[in-house]
C-alpha atoms as a PDB file:
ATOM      1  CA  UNK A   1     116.917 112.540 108.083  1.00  0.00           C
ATOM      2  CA  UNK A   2     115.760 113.397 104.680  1.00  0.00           C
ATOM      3  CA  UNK A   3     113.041 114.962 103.354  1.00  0.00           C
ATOM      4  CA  UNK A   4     110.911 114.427 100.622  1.00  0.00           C
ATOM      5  CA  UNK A   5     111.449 117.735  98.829  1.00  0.00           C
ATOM      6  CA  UNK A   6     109.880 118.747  95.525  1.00  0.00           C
ATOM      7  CA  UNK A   7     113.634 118.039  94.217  1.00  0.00           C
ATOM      8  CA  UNK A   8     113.599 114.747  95.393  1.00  0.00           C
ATOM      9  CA  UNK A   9     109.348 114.332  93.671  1.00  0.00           C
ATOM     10  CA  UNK A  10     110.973 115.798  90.481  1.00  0.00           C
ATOM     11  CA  UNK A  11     113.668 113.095  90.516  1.00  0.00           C
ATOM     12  CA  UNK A  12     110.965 110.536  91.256  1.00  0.00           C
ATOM     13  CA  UNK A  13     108.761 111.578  88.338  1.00  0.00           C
ATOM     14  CA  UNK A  14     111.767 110.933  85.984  1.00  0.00           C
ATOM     15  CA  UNK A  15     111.948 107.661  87.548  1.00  0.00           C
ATOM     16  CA  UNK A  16     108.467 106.878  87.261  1.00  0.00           C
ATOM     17  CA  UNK A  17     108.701 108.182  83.917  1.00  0.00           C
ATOM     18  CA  UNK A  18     111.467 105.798  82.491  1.00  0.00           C
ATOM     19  CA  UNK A  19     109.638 103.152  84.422  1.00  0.00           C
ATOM     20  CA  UNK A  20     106.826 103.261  82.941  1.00  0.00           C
ATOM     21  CA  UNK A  21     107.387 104.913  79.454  1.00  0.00           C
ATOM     22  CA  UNK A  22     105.357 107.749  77.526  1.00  0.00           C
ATOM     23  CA  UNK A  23     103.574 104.874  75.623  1.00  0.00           C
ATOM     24  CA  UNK A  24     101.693 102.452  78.711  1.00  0.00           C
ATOM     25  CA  UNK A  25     102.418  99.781  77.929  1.00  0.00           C
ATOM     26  CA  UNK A  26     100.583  95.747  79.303  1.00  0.00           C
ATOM     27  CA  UNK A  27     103.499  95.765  82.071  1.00  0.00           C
ATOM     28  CA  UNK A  28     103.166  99.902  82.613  1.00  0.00           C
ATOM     29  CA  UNK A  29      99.529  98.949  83.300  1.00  0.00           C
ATOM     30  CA  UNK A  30     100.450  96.039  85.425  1.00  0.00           C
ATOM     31  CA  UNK A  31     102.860  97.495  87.851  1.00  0.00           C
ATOM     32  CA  UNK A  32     100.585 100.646  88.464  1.00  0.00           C
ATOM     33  CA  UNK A  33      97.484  97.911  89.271  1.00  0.00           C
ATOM     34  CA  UNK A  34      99.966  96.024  91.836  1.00  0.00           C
ATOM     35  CA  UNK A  35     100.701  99.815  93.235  1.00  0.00           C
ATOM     36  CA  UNK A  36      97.045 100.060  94.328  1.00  0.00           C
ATOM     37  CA  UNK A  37      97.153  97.086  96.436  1.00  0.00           C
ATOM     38  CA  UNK A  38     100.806  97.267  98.080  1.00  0.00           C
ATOM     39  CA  UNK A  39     103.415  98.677 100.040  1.00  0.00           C
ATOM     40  CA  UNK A  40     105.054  98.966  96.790  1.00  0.00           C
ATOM     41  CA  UNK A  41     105.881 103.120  96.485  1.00  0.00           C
ATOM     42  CA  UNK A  42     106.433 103.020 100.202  1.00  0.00           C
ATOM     43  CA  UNK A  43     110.230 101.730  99.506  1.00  0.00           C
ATOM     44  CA  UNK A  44     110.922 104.652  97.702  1.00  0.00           C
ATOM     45  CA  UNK A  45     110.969 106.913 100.218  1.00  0.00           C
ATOM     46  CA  UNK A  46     113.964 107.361 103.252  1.00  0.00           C
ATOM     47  CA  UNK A  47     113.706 105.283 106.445  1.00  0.00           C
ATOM     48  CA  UNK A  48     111.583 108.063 108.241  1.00  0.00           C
ATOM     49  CA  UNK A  49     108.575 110.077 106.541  1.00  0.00           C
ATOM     50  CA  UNK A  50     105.714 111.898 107.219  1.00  0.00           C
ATOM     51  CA  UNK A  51     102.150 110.105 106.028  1.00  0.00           C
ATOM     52  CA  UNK A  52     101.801 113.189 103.236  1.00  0.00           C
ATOM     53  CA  UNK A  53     105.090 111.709 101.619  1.00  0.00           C
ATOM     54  CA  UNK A  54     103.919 108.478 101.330  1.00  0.00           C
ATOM     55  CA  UNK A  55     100.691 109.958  99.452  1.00  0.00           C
ATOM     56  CA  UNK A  56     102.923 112.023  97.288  1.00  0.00           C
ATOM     57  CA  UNK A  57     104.825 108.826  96.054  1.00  0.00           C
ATOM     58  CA  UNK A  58     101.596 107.098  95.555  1.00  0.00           C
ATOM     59  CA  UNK A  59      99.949 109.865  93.081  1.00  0.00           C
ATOM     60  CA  UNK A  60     103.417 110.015  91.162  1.00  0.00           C
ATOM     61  CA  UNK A  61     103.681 106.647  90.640  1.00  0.00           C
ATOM     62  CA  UNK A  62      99.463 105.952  89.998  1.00  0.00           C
ATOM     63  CA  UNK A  63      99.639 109.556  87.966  1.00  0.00           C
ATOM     64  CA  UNK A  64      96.702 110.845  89.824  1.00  0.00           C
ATOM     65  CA  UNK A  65      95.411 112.092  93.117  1.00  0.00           C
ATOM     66  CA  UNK A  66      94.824 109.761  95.816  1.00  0.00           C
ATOM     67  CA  UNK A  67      92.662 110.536  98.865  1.00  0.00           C
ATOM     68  CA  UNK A  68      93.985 111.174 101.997  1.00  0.00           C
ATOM     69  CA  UNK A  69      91.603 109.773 104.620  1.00  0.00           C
ATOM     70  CA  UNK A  70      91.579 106.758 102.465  1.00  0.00           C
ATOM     71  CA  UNK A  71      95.430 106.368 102.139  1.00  0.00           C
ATOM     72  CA  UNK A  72      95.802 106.126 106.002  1.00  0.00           C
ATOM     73  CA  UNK A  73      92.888 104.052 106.560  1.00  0.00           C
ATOM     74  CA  UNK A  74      94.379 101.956 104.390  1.00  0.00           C
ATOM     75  CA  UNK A  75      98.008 101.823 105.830  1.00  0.00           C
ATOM     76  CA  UNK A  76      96.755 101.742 109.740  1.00  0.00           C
ATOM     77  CA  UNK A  77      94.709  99.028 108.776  1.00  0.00           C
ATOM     78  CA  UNK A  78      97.352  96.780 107.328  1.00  0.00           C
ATOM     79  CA  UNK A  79     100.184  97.846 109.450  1.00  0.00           C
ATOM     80  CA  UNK A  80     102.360  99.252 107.546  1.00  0.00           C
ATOM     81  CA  UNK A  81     103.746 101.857 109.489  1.00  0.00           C
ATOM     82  CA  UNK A  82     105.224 102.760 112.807  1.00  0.00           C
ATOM     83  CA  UNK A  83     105.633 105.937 114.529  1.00  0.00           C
ATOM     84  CA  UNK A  84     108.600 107.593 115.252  1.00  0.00           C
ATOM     85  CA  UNK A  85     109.161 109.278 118.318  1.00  0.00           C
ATOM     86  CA  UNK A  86     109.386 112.508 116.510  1.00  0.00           C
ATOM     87  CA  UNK A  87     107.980 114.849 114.257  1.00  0.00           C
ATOM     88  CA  UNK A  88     109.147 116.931 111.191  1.00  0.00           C
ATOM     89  CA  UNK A  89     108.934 120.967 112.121  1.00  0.00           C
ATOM     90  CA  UNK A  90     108.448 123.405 109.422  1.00  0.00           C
ATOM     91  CA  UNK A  91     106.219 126.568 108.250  1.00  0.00           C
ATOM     92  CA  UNK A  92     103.028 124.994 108.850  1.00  0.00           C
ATOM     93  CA  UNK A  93     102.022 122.660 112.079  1.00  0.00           C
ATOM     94  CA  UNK A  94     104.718 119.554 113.100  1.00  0.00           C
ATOM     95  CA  UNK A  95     104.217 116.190 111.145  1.00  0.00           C
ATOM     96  CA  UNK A  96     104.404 113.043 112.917  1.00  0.00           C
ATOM     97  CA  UNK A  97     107.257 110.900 111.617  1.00  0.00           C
ATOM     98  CA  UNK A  98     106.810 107.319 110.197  1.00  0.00           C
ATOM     99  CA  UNK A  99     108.866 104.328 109.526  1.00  0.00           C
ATOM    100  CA  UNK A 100     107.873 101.170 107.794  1.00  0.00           C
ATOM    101  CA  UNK A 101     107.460  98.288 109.754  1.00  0.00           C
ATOM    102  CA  UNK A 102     109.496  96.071 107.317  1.00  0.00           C
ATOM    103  CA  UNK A 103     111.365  97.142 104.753  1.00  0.00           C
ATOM    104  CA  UNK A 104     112.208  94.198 103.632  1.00  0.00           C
ATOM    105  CA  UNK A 105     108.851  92.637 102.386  1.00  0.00           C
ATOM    106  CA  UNK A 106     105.770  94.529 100.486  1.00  0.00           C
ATOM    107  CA  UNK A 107     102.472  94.590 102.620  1.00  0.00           C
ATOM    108  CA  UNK A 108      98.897  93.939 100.994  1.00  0.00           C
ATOM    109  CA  UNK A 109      96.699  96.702 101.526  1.00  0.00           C
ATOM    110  CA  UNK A 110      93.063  95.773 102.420  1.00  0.00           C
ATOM    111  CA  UNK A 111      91.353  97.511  99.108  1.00  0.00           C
ATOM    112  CA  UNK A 112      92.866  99.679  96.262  1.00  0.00           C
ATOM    113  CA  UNK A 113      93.164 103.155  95.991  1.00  0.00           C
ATOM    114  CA  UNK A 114      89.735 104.666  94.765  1.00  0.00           C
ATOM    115  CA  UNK A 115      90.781 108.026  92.787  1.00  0.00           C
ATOM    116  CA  UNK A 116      90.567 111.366  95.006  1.00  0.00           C
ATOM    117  CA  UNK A 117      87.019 112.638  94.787  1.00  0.00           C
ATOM    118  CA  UNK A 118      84.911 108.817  94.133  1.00  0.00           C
END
C-alpha cells in the first residue's frame, strides 16, 4: 500500500505545475473550476488513502487550503468513498483507510470547495 508521502506531494506539485503552467491560462482556470466540483484529484492518489490525502491533492491542485470538515461533508455526501477494513498506523493516532467507490468514472460533488477559513 502506498503512501502519500511529501515525496510523492513534491512530485505532484511538478505535475500540477506543468499542468497548469506559471502563466494561468483560460484552460488552467477551467480545469481548477471543474476540480471544485469533482472527483477529479481523487484519481491521483493509490487505490487506498486516508481522507487527509485526498485534501492534500485537492489544495495542490486548487493552490490553496481547503477545509477539512467541508471536504468530507462533501465526499460522504456524494459517495465517493468506501472504507477499508483497515487503518494506516504511524506517529500520531491510526487513520482510517479509504478507497474510491469507482475509479473508473468522476463523481459530482454537491457544492464547491469554499477556501479554508470562509
Amino acid at each position: 500500500m502506498r503512501r502519500v508521502t511529501s515525496t510523492t506531494l513534491h512530485t505532484l506539485v511538478g505535475r500540477t505545475t506543468f499542468l497548469f503552467g506559471a502563466g494561468g491560462t483560460a484552460a488552467d482556470a477551467r480545469l481548477r473550476s471543474k476540480v471544485e466540483y469533482t472527483s477529479l484529484p481523487a484519481f491521483l492518489l493509490p487505490e487506498e488513502f486516508t481522507l487527509v490525502d485526498l485534501q492534500r491533492v485537492y489544495e495542490i491542485v486548487l493552490g490553496r487550503l481547503v477545509n477539512k470538515s467541508a471536504l468530507r461533508t462533501r465526499v460522504m455526501a456524494a459517495d465517493l468513498v468506501t472504507e477499508v477494513p483497515r487503518q494506516r498506523s504511524g506517529p500520531t493516532r491510526p487513520a482510517q483507510l479509504y478507497r474510491l467507490k469507482d475509479r473508473h468514472h468522476p463523481v459530482f460533488l454537491p457544492r464547491t470547495f469554499s477556501p479554508c477559513g470562509e
